[in-house]
Protein backbone atom coordinates (compact mmCIF):
# COMPACT_ATOMS: atom_id res chain seq x y z
CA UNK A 1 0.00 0.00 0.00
CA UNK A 2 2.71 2.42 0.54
CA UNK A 3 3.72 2.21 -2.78
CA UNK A 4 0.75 2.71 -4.06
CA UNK A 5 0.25 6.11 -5.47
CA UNK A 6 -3.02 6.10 -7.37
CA UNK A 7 -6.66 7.55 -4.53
CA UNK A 8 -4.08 9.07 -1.97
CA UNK A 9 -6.92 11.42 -1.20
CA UNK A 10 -9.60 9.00 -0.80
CA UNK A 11 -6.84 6.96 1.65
CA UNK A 12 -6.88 10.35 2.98
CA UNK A 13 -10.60 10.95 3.54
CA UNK A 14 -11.00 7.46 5.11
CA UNK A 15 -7.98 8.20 8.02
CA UNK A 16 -9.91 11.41 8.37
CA UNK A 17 -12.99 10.01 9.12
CA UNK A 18 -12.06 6.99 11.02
CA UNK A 19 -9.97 9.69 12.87
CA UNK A 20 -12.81 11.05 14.51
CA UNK A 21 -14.73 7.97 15.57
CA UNK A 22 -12.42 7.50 18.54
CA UNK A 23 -15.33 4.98 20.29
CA UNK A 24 -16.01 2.96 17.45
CA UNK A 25 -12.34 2.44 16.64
CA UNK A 26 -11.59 1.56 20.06
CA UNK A 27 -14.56 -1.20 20.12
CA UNK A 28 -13.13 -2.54 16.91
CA UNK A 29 -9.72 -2.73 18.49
CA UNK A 30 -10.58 -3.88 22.03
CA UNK A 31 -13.01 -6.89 20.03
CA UNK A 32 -10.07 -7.66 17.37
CA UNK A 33 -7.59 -8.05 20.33
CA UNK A 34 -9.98 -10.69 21.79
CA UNK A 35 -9.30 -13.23 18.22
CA UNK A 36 -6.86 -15.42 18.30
CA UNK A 37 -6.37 -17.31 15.86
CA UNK A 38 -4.99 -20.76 15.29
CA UNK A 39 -5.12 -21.22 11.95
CA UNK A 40 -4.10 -18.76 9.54
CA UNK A 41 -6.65 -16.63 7.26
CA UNK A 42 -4.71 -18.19 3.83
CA UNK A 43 -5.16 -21.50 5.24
CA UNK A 44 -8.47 -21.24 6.16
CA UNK A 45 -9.69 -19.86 2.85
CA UNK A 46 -7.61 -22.35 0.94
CA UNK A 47 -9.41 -25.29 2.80
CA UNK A 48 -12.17 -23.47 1.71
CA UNK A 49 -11.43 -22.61 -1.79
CA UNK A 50 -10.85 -26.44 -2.69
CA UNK A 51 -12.83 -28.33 -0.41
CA UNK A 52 -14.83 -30.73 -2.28
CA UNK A 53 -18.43 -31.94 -1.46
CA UNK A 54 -18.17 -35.55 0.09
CA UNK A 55 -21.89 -36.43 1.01
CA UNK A 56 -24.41 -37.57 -1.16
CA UNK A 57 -27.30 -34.56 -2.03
CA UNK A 58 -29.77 -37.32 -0.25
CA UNK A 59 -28.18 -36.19 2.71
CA UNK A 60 -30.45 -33.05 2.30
CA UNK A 61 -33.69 -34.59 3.19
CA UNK A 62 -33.20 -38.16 4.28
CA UNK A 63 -32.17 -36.97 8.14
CA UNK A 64 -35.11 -35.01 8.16
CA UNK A 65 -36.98 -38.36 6.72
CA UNK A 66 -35.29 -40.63 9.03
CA UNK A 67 -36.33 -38.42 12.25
CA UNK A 68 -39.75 -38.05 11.57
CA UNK A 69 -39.91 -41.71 11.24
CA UNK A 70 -38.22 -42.33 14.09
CA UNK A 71 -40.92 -40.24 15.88
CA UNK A 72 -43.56 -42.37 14.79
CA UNK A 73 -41.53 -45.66 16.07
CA UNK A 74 -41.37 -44.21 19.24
CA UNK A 75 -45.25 -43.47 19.07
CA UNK A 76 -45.95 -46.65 18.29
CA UNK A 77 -43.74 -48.83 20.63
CA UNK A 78 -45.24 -46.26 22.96
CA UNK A 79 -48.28 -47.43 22.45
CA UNK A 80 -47.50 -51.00 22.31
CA UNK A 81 -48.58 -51.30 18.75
CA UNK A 82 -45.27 -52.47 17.45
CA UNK A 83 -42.28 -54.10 20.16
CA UNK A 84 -39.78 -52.56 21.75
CA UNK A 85 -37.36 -54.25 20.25
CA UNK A 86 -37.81 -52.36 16.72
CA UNK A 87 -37.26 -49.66 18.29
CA UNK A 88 -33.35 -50.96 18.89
CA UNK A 89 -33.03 -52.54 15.46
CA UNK A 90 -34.31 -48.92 14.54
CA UNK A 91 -31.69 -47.71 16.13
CA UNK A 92 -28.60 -50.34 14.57
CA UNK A 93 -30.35 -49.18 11.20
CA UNK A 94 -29.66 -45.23 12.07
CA UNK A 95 -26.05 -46.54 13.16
CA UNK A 96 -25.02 -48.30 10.06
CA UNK A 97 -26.49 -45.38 7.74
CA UNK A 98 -24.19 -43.27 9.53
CA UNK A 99 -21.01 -45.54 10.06
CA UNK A 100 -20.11 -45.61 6.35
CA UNK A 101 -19.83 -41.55 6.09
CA UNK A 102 -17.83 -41.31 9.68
CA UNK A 103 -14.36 -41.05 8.05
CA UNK A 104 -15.12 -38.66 5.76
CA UNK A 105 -17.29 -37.22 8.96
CA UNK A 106 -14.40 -36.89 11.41
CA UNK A 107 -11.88 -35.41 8.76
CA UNK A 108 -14.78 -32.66 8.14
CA UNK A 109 -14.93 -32.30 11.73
CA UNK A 110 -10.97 -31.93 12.43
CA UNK A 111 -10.74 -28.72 9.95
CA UNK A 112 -13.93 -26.98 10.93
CA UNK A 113 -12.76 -27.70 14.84
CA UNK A 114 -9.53 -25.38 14.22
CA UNK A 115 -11.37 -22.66 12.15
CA UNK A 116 -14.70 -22.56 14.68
CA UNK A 117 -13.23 -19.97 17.02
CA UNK A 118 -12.04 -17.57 14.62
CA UNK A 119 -15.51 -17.37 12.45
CA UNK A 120 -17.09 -16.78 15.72
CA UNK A 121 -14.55 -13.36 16.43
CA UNK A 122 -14.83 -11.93 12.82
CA UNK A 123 -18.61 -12.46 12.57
CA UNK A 124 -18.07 -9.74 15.78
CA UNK A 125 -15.98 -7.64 13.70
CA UNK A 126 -18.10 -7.66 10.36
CA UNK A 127 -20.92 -6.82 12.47
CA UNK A 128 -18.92 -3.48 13.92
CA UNK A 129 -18.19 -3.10 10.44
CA UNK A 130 -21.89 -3.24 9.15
CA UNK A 131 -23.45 -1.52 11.56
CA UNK A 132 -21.46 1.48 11.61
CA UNK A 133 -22.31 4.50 9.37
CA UNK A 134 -19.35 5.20 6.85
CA UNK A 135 -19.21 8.40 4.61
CA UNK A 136 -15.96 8.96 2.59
CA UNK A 137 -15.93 6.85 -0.20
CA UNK A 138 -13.26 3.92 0.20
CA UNK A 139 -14.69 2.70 3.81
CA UNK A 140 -18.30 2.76 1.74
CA UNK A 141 -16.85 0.91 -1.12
CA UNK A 142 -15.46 -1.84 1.67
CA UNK A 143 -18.57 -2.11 3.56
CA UNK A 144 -20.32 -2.51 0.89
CA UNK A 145 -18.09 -5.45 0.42
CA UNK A 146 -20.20 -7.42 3.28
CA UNK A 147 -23.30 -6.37 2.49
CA UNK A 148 -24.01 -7.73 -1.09
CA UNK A 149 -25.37 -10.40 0.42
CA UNK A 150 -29.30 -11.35 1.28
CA UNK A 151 -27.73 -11.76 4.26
CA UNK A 152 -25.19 -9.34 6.18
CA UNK A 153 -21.72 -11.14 6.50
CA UNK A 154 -21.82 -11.34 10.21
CA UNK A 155 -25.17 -12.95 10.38
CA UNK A 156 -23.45 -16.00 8.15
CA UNK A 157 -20.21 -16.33 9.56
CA UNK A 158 -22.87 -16.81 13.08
CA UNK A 159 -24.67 -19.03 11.33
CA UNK A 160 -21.52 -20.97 10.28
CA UNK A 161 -20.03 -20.95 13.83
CA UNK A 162 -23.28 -22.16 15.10
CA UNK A 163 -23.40 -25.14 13.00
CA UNK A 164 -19.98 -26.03 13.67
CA UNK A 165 -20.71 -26.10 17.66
CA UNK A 166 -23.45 -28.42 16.63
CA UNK A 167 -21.21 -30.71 14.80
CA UNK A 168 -18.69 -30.33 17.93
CA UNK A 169 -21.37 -31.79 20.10
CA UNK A 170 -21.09 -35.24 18.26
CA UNK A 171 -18.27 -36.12 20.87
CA UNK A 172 -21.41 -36.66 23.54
CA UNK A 173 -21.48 -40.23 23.63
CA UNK A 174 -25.31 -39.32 24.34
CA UNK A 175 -25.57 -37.97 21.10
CA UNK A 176 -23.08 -39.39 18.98
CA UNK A 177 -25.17 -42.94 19.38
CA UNK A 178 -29.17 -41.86 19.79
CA UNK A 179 -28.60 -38.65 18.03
CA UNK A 180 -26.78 -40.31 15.34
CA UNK A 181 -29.09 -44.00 15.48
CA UNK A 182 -32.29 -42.14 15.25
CA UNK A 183 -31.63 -38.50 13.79
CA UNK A 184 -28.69 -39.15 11.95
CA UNK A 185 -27.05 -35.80 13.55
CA UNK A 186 -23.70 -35.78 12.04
CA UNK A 187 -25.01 -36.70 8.42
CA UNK A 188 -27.50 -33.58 8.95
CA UNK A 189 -25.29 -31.37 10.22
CA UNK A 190 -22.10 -32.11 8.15
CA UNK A 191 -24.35 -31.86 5.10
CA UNK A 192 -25.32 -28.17 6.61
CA UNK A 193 -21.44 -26.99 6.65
CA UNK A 194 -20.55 -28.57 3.32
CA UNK A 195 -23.56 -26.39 1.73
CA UNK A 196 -22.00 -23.50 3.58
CA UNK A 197 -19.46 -24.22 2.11
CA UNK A 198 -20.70 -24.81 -0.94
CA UNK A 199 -22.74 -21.57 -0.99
CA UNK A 200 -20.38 -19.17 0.96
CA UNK A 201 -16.47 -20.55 0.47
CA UNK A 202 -16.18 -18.15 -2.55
CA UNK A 203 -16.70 -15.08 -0.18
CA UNK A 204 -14.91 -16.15 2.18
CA UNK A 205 -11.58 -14.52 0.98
CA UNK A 206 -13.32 -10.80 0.46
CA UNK A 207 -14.98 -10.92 3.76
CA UNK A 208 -11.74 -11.65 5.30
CA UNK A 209 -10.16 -8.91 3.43
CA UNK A 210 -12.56 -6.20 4.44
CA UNK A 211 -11.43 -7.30 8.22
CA UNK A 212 -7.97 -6.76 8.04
CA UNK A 213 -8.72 -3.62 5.71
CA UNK A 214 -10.68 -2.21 8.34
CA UNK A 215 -8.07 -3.64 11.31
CA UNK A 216 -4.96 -1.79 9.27
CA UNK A 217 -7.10 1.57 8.95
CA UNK A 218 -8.33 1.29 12.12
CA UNK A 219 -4.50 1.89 12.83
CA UNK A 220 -3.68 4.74 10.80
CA UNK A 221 -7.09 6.46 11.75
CA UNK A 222 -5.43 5.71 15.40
CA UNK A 223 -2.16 7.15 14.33
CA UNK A 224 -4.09 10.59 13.00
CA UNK A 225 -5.72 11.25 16.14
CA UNK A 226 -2.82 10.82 18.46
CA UNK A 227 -0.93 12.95 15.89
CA UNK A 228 -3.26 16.46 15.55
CA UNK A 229 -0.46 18.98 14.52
CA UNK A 230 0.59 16.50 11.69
CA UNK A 231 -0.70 17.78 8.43
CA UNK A 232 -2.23 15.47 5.08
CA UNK A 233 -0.33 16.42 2.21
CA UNK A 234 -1.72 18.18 -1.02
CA UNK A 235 -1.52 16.76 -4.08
CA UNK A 236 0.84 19.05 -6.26
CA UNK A 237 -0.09 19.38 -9.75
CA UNK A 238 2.78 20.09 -12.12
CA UNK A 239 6.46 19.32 -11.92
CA UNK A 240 6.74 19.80 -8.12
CA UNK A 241 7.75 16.26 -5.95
CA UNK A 242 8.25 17.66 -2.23
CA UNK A 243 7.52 20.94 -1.28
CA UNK A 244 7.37 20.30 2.87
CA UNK A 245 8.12 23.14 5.49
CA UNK A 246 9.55 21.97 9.24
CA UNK A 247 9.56 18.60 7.30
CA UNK A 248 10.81 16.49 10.83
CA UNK A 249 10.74 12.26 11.28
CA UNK A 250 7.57 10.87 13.18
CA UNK A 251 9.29 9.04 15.78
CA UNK A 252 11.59 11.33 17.19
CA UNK A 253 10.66 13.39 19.80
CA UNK A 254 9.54 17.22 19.25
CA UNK A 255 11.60 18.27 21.86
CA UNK A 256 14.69 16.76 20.14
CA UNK A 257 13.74 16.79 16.94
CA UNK A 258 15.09 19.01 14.07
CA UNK A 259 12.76 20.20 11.36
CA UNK A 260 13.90 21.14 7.82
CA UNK A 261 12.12 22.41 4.75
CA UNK A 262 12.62 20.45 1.86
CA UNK A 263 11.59 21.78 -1.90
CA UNK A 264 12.42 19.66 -4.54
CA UNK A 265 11.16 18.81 -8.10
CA UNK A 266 10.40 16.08 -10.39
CA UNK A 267 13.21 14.64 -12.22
CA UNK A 268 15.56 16.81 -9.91
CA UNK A 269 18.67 14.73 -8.02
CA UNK A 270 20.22 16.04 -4.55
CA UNK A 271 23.71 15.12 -3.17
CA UNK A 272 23.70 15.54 0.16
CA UNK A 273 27.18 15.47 2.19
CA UNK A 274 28.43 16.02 5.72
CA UNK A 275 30.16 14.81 8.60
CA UNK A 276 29.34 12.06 10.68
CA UNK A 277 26.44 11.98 12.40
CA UNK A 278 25.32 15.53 11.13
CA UNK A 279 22.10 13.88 10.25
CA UNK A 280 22.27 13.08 6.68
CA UNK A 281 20.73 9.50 7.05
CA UNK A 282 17.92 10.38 9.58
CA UNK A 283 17.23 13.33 6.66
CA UNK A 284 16.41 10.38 4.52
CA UNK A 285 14.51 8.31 6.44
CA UNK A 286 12.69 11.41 7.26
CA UNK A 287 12.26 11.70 3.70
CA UNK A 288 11.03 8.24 3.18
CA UNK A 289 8.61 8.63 5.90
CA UNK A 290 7.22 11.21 4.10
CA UNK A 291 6.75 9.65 1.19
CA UNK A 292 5.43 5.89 2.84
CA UNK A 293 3.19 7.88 5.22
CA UNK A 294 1.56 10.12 2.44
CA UNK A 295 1.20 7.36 -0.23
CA UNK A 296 -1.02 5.06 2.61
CA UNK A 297 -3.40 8.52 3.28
CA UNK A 298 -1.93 9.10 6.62
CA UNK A 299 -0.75 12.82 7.64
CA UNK A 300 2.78 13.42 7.66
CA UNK A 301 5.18 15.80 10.42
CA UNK A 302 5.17 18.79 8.87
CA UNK A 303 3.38 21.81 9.25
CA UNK A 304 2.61 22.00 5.51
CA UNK A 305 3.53 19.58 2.56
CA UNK A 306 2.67 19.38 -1.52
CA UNK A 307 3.80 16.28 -3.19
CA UNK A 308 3.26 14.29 -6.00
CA UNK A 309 2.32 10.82 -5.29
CA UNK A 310 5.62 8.66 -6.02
CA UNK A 311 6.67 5.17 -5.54
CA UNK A 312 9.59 4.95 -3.25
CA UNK A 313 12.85 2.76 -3.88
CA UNK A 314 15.88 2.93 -1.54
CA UNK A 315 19.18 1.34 -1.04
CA UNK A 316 19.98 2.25 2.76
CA UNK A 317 20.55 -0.99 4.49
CA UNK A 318 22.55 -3.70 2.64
CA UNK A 319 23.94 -6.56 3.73
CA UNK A 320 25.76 -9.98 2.89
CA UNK A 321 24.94 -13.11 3.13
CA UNK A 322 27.02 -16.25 4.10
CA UNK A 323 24.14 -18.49 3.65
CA UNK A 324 23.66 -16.87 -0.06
CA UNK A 325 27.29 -16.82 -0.49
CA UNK A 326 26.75 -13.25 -1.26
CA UNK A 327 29.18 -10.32 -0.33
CA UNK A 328 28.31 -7.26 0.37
CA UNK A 329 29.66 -5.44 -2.64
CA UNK A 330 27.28 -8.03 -4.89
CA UNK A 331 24.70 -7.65 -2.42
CA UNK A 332 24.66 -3.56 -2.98
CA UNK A 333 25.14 -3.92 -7.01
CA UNK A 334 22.08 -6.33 -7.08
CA UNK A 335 20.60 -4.16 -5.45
CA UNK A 336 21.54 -0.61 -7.38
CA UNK A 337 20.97 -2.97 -10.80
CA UNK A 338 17.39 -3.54 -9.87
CA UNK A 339 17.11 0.45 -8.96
CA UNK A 340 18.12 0.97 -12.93
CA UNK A 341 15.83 -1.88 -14.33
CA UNK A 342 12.44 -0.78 -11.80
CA UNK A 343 12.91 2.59 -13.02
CA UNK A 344 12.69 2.06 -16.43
CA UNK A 345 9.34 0.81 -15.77
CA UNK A 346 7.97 3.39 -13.71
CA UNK A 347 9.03 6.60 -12.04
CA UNK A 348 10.55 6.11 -8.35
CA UNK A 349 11.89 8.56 -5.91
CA UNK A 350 15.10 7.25 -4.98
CA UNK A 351 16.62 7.55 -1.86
CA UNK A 352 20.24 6.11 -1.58
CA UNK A 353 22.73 6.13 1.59
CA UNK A 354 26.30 6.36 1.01
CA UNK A 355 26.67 3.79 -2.44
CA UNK A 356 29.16 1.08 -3.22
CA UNK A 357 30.72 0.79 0.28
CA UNK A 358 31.92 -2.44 0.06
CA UNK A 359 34.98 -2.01 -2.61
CA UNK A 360 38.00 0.62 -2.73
CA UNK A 361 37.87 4.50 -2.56
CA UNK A 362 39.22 5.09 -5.93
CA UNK A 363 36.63 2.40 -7.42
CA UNK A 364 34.00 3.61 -5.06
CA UNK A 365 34.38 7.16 -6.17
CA UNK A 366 34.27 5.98 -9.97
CA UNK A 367 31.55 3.84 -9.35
CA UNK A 368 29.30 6.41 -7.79
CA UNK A 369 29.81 9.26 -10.17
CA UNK A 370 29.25 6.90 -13.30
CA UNK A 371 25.41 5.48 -11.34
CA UNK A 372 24.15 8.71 -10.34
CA UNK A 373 25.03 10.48 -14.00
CA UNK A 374 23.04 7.29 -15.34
CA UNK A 375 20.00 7.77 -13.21
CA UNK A 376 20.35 11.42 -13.96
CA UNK A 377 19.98 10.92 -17.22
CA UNK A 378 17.18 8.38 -17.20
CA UNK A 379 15.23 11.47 -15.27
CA UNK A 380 14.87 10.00 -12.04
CA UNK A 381 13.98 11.88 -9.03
CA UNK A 382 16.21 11.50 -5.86
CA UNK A 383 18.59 12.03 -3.02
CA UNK A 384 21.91 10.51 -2.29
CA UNK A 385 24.20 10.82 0.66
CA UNK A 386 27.73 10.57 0.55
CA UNK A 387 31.07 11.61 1.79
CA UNK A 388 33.01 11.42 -1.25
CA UNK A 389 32.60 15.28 -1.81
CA UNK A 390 34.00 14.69 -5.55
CA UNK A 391 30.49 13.27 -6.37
CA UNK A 392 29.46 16.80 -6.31
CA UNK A 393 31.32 17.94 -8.97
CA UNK A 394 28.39 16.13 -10.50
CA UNK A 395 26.12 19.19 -10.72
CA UNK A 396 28.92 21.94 -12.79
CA UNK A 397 27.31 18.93 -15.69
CA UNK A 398 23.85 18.67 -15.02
CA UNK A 399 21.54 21.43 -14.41
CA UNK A 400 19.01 18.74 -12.17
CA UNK A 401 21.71 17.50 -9.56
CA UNK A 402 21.87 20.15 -6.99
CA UNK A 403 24.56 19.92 -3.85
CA UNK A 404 23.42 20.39 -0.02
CA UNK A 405 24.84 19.40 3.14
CA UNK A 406 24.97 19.24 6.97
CA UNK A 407 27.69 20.89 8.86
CA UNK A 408 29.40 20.23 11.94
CA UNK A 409 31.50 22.92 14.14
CA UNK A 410 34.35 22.28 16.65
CA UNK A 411 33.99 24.68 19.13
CA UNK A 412 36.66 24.79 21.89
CA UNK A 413 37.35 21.56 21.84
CA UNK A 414 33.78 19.99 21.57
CA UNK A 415 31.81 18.80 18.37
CA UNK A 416 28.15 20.85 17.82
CA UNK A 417 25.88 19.99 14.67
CA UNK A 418 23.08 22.05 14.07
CA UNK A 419 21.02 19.21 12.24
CA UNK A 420 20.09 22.08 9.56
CA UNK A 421 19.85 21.39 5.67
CA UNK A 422 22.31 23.77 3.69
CA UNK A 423 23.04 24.51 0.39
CA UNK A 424 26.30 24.03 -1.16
CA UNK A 425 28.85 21.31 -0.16
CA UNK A 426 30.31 20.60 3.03
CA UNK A 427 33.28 21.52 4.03
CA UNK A 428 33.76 20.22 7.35
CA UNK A 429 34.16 16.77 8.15
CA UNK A 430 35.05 15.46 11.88
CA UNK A 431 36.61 11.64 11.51
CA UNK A 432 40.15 12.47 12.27
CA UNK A 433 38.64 15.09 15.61
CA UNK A 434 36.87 12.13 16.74
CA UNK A 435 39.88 9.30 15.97
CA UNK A 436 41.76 12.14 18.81
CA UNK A 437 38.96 13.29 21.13
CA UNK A 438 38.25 9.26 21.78
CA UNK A 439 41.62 8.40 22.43
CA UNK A 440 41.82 6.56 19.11
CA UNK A 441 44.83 8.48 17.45
């Protein structure tokens, strides 16, 4: 979802309003956090999907037959117009109609056991769902999901559940030999479930859908409230892909957070150096965040943003693999090769931390200058962050690539960043003060 870019605004007007139904959301939370469930949702509607039928259609009236008759037996051994002891053979005859179908029975019985618990929780959830009054357009379109129905989703997944305690009671011994010897229980009620099945198993998948649609925007409509000074983005029109002001990262705290503005355009490429821990990397998460959060409809921290809606593709966090006898240099160029080939499909905004950092400096600095120029020219939109300051020699060639850093200053002895986005290159880099101030060197 966070890639998706197409309805931001109606993911927008559905946070909005599920925003400010702080009651119902916390009912649908407080009931969701009472399912658990044993058996996954794919498995479940799998079993579903390709269950096939295994009892005869007779199996539709002949319980129904078979107990009526049974009634009249019992009248008439009652009445002593027939022995008592047709009344047992009656009973052998209900037995052996039933015996034959018990495997088949029992296996029936063993799936619906693990699935019984969790039908009964979401028929709680759809009915949340269904009974609650929705207004912006994509919670409509989902409710309306569970309600094409005769029936309203939650009064069939009941139904379901309720059938499936009735088949549970077949371990009674009471039942499992008069119920089955003179109602034929199990036959009736396993024939119930497999039309159920039969009737409903196709749904199954969309109604379970709509549940965890409504459980993940239950979240962000969560996230909204707790978050009032955040601000839902407008969608730019034009060439403009960020335009944020006080543009900060959601999970740090305000009081130690550092906002910066942030204005750039389509098919426009930053390069972004400074020293160590100046903040260049928690720039571009910030700047992912921004992007992920906006895409899903959720407001963003900033006290005003316009953006274009963009898929996101980074390279930030690579790493080998011993167990895919893959280094880390082939683990990075497998990754920067599938940048290149996804964004000759569709346009990304590319966020990259500090490239090819697993060979040489002299290759490294090659390397670098050669893939940015390439995604440069392929018109991609972006921000890299590096320390090899001759990668910003990059923009005396290309009008798009502009240069911007974050600064550190060594005042009387101590180290003091700002955290502030700057134009230009940096110029002051603090390895070798930290190498001395820690002892190091």
């Amino acid at each position: 979802m966070s890639n998706e870019i197409n309805n931001v605004e109606k993911r927008q007007e559905a946070v909005k309003e599920l925003a400010s139904k702080p009651e119902w959301r916390q009912l649908y939370a407080a009931t969701a956090q009472q399912t658990h469930i044993e058996t996954p949702a794919s498995t479940i509607i799998d079993w579903l999907k390709h269950h096939q039928t295994t009892l005869p259609k007779a199996m539709g009236w002949l319980p129904y037959a078979f107990g009526a008759t049974s009634t009249l037996v019992f009248a008439l051994c009652i009445f002593g117009f027939i022995p008592l002891s047709v009344l047992a053979y009656w009973l052998l005859l209900g037995l052996g109609i039933t015996v034959p179908y018990l495997k088949k029975i029992n296996v029936l019985a063993a799936n619906t056991n693990k699935i019984k618990e969790t039908f009964r929780q979401y028929a709680k959830l759809l009915d949340l769902i269904e009974n609650e009054t929705f207004v912006s357009e994509l919670l409509a379109e989902k409710q309306k999901t569970i309600q094409s129905e005769n029936q309203k989703a939650a009064a069939i997944f009941k139904k379901f559940s309720k059938l499936l305690d009735t088949l549970d009671n077949r371990n009674n011994v009471f039942s499992a030999i008069f119920g089955n010897g003179f109602l034929l229980t199990d036959l009736k009620q396993a024939h119930h479930i497999e039309k159920w099945i039969e009737t409903y198993g196709h749904k199954i998948n969309d109604w379970f859908q709509t549940v965890s649609f409504f459980d993940a925007y239950n979240s962000l409509g969560n996230y909204s409230f707790n978050h009032p000074n955040n601000v839902f983005p407008e969608i730019a029109m034009g060439n403009r892909a960020i335009q944020a002001k006080n543009l900060g990262h959601p999970l740090l705290p305000k009081s130690k957070r550092v906002d910066n503005d942030l204005d750039i355009d389509i098919e426009q490429f930053f390069i972004i150096t400074g020293a160590n821990m100046a903040g260049k990397s928690t720039f571009l998460r910030t700047v992912s965040l921004h992007i992920v959060m906006a895409n899903v409809g959720l407001p963003v921290c900033a006290t005003s943003s316009r953006y274009t809606p963009v898929k996101l593709i980074t390279s930030m966090r690579t790493s080998d693999s011993l167990t895919d006898d893959s280094s880390y240099f082939f683990s990075e160029l497998t990754r920067l090769k599938m940048i290149v080939d996804a964004i000759q499909e569709t346009p990304y905004f590319i966020i990259l931390d500090e490239i090819l950092k697993g060979t040489n400096s002299t290759d490294k600095a090659v390397g670098s200058r050669k893939f940015v120029e390439r995604l440069v020219a392929s018109n991609a939109t972006g921000i890299i962050a590096t320390h090899d300051l001759t990668l910003c020699e990059i923009e005396n060639n290309f009008d798009e690539v502009k240069n911007y850093h974050f600064d550190a200053e060594i005042t009387n002895g101590e180290l003091h960043f700002d955290y502030r986005l700057k134009q230009g290159v940096c110029k002051n880099m603090n390895a070798s003060f930290l190498l001395k101030k820690m002892g190091i060197v």
